[in-house]
Protein backbone atom coordinates (compact mmCIF):
# COMPACT_ATOMS: atom_id res chain seq x y z
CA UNK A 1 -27.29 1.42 -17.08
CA UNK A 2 -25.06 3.88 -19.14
CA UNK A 3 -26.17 7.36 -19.09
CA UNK A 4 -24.88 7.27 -23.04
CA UNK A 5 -26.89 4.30 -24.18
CA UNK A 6 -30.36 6.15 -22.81
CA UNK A 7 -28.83 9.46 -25.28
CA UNK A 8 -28.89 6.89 -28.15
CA UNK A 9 -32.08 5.66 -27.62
CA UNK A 10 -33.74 9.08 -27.57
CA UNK A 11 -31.41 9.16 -30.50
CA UNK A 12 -32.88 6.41 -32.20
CA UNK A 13 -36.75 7.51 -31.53
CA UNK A 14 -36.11 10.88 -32.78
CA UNK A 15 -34.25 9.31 -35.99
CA UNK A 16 -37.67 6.85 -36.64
CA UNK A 17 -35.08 3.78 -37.54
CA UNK A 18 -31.67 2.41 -36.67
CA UNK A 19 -30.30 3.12 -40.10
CA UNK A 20 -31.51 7.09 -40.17
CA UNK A 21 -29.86 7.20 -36.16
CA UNK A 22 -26.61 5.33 -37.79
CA UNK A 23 -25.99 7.98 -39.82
CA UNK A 24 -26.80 10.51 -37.72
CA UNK A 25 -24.34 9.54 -35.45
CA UNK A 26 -22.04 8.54 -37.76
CA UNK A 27 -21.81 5.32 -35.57
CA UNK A 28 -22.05 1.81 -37.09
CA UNK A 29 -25.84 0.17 -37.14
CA UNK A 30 -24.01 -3.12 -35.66
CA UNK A 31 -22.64 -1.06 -32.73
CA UNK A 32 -25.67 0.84 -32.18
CA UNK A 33 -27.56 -2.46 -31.78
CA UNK A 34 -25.25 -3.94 -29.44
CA UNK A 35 -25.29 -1.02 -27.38
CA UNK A 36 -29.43 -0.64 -27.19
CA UNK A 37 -29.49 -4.85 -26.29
CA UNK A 38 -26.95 -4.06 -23.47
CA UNK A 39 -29.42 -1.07 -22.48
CA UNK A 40 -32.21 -3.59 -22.57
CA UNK A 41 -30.41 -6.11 -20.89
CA UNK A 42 -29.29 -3.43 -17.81
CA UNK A 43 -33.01 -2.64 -17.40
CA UNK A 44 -34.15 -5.75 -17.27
CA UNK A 45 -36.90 -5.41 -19.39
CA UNK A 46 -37.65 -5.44 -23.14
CA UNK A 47 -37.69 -1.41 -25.01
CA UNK A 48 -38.30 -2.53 -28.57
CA UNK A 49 -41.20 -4.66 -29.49
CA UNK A 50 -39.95 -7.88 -31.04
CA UNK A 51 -40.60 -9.47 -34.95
CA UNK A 52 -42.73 -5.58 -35.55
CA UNK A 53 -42.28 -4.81 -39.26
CA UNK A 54 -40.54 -1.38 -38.55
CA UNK A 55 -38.77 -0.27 -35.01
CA UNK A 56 -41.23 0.18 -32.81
CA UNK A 57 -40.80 0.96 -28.88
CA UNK A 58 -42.30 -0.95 -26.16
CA UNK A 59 -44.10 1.80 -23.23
CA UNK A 60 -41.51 1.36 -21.24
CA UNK A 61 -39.08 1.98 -24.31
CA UNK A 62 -40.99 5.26 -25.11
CA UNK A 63 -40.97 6.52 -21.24
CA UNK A 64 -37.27 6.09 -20.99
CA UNK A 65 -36.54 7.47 -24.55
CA UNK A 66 -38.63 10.29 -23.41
CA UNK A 67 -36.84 11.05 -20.42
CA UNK A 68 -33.61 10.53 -22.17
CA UNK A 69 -34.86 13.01 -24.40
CA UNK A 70 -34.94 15.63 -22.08
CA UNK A 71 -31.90 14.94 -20.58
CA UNK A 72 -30.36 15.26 -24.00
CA UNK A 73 -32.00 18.91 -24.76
CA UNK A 74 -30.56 20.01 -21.43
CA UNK A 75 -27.15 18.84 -22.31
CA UNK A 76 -27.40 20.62 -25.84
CA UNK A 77 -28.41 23.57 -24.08
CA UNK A 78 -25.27 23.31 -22.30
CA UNK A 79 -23.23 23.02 -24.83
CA UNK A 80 -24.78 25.92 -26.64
CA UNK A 81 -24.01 27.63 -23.78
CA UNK A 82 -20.71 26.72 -23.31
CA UNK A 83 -19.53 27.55 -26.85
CA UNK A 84 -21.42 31.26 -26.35
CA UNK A 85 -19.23 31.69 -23.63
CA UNK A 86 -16.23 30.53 -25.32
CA UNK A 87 -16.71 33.58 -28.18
CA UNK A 88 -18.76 36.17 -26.51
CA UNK A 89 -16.93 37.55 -23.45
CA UNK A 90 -18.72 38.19 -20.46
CA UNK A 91 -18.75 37.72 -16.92
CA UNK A 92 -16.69 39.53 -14.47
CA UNK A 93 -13.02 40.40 -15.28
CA UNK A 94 -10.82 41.28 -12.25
CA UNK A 95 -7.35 43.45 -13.36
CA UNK A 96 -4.45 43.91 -11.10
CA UNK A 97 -3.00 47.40 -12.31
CA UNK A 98 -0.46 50.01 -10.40
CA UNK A 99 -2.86 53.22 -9.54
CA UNK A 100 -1.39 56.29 -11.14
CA UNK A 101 -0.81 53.81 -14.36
CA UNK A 102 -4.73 52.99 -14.39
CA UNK A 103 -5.54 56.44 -14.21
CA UNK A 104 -2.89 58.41 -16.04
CA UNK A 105 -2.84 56.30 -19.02
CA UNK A 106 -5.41 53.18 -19.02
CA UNK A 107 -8.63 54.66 -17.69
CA UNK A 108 -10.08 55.67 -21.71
CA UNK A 109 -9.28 52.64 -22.69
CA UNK A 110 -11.04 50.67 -19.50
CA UNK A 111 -14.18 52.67 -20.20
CA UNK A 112 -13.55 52.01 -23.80
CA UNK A 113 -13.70 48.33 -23.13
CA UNK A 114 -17.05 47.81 -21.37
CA UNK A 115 -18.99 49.77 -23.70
CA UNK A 116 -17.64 47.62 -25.90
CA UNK A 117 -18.48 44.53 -24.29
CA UNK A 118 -21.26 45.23 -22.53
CA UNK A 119 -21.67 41.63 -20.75
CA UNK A 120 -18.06 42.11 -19.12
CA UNK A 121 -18.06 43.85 -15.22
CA UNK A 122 -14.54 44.92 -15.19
CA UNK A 123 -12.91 45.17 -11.64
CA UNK A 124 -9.79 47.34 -11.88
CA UNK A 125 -7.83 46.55 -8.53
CA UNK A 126 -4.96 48.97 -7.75
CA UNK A 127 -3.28 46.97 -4.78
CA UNK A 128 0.30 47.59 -4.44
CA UNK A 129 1.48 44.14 -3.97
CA UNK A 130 2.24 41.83 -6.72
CA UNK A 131 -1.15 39.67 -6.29
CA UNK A 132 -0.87 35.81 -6.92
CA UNK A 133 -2.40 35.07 -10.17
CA UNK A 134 -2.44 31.37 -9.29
CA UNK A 135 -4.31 31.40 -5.93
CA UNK A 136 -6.33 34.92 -6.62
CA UNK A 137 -9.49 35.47 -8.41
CA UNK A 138 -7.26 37.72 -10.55
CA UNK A 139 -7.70 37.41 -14.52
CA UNK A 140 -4.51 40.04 -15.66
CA UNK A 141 -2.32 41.85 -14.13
CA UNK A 142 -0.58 44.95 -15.28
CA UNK A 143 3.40 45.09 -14.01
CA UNK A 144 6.05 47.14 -14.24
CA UNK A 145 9.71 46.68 -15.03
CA UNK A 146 10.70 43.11 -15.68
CA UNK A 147 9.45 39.96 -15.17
CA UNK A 148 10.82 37.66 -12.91
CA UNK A 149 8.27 35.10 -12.52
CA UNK A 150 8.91 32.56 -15.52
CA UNK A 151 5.68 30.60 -14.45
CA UNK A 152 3.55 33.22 -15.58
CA UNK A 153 2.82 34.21 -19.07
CA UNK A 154 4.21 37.41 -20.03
CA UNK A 155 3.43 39.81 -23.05
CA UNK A 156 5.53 43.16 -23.47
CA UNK A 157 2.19 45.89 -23.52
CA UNK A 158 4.74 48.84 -24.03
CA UNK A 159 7.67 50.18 -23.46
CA UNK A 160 8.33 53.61 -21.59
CA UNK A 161 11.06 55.84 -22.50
CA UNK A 162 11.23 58.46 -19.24
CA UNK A 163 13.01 61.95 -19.79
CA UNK A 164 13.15 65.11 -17.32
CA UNK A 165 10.40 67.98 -17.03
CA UNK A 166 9.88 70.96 -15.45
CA UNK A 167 7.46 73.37 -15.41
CA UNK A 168 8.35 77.12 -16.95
CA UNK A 169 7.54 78.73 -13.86
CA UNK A 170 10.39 76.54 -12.21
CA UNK A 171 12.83 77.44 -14.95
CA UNK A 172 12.20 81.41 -14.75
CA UNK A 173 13.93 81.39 -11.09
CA UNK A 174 16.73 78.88 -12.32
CA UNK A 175 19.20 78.55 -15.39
CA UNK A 176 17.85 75.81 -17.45
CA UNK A 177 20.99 72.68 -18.04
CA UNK A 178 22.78 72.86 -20.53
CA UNK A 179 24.61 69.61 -19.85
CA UNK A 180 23.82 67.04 -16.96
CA UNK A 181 26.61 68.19 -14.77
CA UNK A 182 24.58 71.43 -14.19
CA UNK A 183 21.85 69.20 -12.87
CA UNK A 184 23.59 69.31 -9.53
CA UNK A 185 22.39 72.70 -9.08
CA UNK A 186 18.94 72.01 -9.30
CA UNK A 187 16.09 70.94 -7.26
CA UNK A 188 14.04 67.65 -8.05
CA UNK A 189 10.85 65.93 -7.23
CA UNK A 190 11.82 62.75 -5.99
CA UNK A 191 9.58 59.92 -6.03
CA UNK A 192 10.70 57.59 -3.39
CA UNK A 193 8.73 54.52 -4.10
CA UNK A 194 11.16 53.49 -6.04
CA UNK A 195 14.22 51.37 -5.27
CA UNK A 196 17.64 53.56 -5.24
CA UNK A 197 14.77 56.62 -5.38
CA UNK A 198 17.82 59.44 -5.01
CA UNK A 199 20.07 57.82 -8.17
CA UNK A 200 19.46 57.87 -11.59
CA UNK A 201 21.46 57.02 -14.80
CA UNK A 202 20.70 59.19 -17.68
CA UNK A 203 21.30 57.72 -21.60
CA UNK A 204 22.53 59.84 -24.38
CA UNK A 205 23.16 56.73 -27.04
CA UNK A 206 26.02 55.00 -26.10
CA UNK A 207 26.81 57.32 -23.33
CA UNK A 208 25.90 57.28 -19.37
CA UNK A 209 25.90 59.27 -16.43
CA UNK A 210 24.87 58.86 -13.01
CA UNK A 211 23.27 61.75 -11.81
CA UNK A 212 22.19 62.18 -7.60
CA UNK A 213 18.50 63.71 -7.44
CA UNK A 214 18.24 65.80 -5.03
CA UNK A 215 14.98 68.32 -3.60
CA UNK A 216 12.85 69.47 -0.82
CA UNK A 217 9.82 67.55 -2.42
CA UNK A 218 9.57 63.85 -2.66
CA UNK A 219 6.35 61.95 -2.41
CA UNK A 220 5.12 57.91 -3.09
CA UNK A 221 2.55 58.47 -6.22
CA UNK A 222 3.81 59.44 -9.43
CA UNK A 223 0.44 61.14 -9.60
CA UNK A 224 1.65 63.78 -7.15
CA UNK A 225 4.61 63.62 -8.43
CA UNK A 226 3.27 65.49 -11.38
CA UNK A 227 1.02 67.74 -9.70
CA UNK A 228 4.22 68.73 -7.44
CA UNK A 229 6.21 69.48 -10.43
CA UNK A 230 3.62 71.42 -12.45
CA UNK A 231 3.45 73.35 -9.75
CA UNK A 232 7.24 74.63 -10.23
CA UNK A 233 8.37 72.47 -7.31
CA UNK A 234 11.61 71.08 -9.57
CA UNK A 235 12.79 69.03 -11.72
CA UNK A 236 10.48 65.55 -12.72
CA UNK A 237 11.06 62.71 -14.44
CA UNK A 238 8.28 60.66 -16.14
CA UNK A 239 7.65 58.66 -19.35
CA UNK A 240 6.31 60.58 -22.34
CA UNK A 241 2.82 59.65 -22.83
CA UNK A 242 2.65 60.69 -19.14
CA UNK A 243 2.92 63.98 -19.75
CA UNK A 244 2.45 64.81 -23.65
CA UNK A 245 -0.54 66.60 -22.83
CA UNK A 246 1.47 69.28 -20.11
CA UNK A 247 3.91 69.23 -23.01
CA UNK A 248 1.54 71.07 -25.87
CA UNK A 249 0.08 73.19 -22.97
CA UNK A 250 3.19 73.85 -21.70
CA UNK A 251 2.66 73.46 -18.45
CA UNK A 252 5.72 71.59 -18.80
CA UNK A 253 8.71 71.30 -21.11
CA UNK A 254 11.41 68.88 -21.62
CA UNK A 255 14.93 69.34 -19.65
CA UNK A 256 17.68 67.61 -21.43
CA UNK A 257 15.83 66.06 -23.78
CA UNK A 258 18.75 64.29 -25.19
CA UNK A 259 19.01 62.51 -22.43
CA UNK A 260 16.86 59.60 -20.55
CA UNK A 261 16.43 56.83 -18.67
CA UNK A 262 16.78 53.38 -18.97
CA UNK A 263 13.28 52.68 -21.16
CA UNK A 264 11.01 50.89 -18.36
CA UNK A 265 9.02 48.16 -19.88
CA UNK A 266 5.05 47.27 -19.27
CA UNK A 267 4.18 43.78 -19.34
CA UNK A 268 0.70 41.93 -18.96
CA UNK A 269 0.69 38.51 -16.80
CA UNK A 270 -1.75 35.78 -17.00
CA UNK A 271 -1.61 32.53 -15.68
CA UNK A 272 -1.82 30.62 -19.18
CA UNK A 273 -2.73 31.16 -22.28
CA UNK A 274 -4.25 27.78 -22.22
CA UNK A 275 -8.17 27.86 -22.11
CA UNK A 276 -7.82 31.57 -21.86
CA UNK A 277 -11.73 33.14 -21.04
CA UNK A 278 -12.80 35.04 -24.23
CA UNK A 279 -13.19 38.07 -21.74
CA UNK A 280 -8.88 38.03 -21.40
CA UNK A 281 -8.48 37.49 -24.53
CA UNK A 282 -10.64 40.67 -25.26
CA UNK A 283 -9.40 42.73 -22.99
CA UNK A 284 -5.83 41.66 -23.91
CA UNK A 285 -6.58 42.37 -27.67
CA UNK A 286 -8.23 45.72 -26.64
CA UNK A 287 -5.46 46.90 -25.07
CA UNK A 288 -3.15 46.43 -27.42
CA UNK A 289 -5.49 47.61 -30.24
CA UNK A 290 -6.12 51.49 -27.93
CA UNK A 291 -2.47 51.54 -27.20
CA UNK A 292 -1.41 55.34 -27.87
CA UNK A 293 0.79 55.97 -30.69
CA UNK A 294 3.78 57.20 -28.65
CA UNK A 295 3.60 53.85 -26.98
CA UNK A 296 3.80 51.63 -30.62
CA UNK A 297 6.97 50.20 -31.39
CA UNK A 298 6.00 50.50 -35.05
CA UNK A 299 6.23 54.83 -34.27
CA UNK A 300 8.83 56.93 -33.65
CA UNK A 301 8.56 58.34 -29.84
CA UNK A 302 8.62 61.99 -30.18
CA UNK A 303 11.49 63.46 -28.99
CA UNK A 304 10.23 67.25 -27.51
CA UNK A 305 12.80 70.12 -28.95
CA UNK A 306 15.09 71.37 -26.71
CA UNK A 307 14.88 74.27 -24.28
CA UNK A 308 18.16 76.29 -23.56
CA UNK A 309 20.28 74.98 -26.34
């Protein structure tokens, strides 16, 4: 017995005839006969009551049809609730996203997100590692730098364009540069996470120069980083929207502002794009759509004025 023939026979008794249950289905009458006499013949016993003027179901006909009918209702229930989940997101949403990056620049826009969809639980991991999107319960991750997993599905978020900052209380006790060979008479904040931490190359256009940072200070979090050189600890190097509010308060200002590093891109992984949750695809849209202005490739990155000529 064929779970699909007992659908069509609820079908057919909901329908009153096989002509109305045709159409319905958009199935030929001749087929839907054939099918309901193999139903018949698979339960062994007769469900329509022979030579009757109009269909009419035998009591074991109507029991099964009844049954069937349920069944049917729970399976349209499922389907309604499939599709709801296809369009409304919801459920819980698990981000992989560097720490300082989540809380410097992503945390509005996170608790912009669930009051905007109030059925999603995001989960904002900060892990270190590079978590397996493949084998983890992990819905996005947030990377830095380039991408060098072509499996995974990759989609530029931003790019940031990272100058050098110091705080004014720094600069009073030394000459600010005028050039970056002066640089090797100052003091920076190092931050050490990253690979070659002590050597940078600066970008002027089509010019380059390797500069050797070198301080008392040097720390793992970018976060403290910051703090360090607010404080007037040295020199600091960060992307713009990192520190564009120290930069109208002037807790900091920019050092060379000609010059920068190479632009560090921000990409957003996912496994596929294929049968993508509506909750990634919302929280994918949304961040694009509360990106900041300096980070638009449409806009023009502000370039602060310079400080000491």
């Amino acid at each position: 017995m064929k779970i699909d023939d007992l659908l069509l026979l609820a079908q057919v008794r909901r329908a009153g005839s096989l002509s109305a249950a045709s159409r319905q289905l958009d199935l030929p009458k001749a087929t839907l006969s054939r099918r309901l006499a193999a139903l018949e013949t698979s339960v062994g016993a007769r469900l329509f009551v022979p030579g009757a003027s109009r269909m009419t179901l035998t009591e074991l006909g109507e029991q099964l049809a009844e049954r069937a009918s349920r069944h049917d209702e729970d399976i349209a229930e499922t389907r309604d609730w499939l599709a709801a989940r296809e369009t409304t997101p919801q459920g819980r949403l698990r981000v992989s996203v560097p720490a300082e990056f989540a809380m410097l620049l992503l945390a509005e826009s996170f608790a912009r997100f669930v009051r905007r969809y109030p059925k999603v639980a995001l989960e904002v991991d900060t892990t270190p590692r590079r978590v397996d999107l493949f084998n983890e319960p992990y819905d996005v991750a947030v990377r830095m730098g380039a991408v060098d997993e072509p499996e995974l599905v990759a989609r530029q978020f931003m790019t940031m364009e990272r100058g050098l900052y110091a705080s004014p209380v720094y600069l009073q006790a030394r000459p600010a540069p005028l050039t970056p060979a002066d640089l090797a008479g100052h003091d920076f904040v190092v931050m050490t996470q990253a690979k070659d931490a002590h050597k940078r190359r600066l970008q002027n256009g089509s010019q380059t120069i390797e500069i050797e940072l070198n301080g008392p200070l040097e720390a793992n979090s970018i976060g403290l980083v910051l703090a360090l050189t607010r404080a007037g600890g040295g020199i600091g190097s960060f992307p713009y929207g990192m520190v564009a509010s120290d930069l109208e308060a002037g807790t900091l200002v920019p050092v060379l502002p000609d010059w920068r590093y190479e632009p560090l891109p921000v990409h957003l992984l996912t496994a596929s794009r294929r049968l993508m949750p509506a909750k990634t695809r919302a929280f994918i849209d949304h961040l694009f759509e509360t990106k900041p202005d300096w980070a638009r490739s449409d806009l023009l990155q502000p370039r602060p004025a310079s400080r000491g000529g």
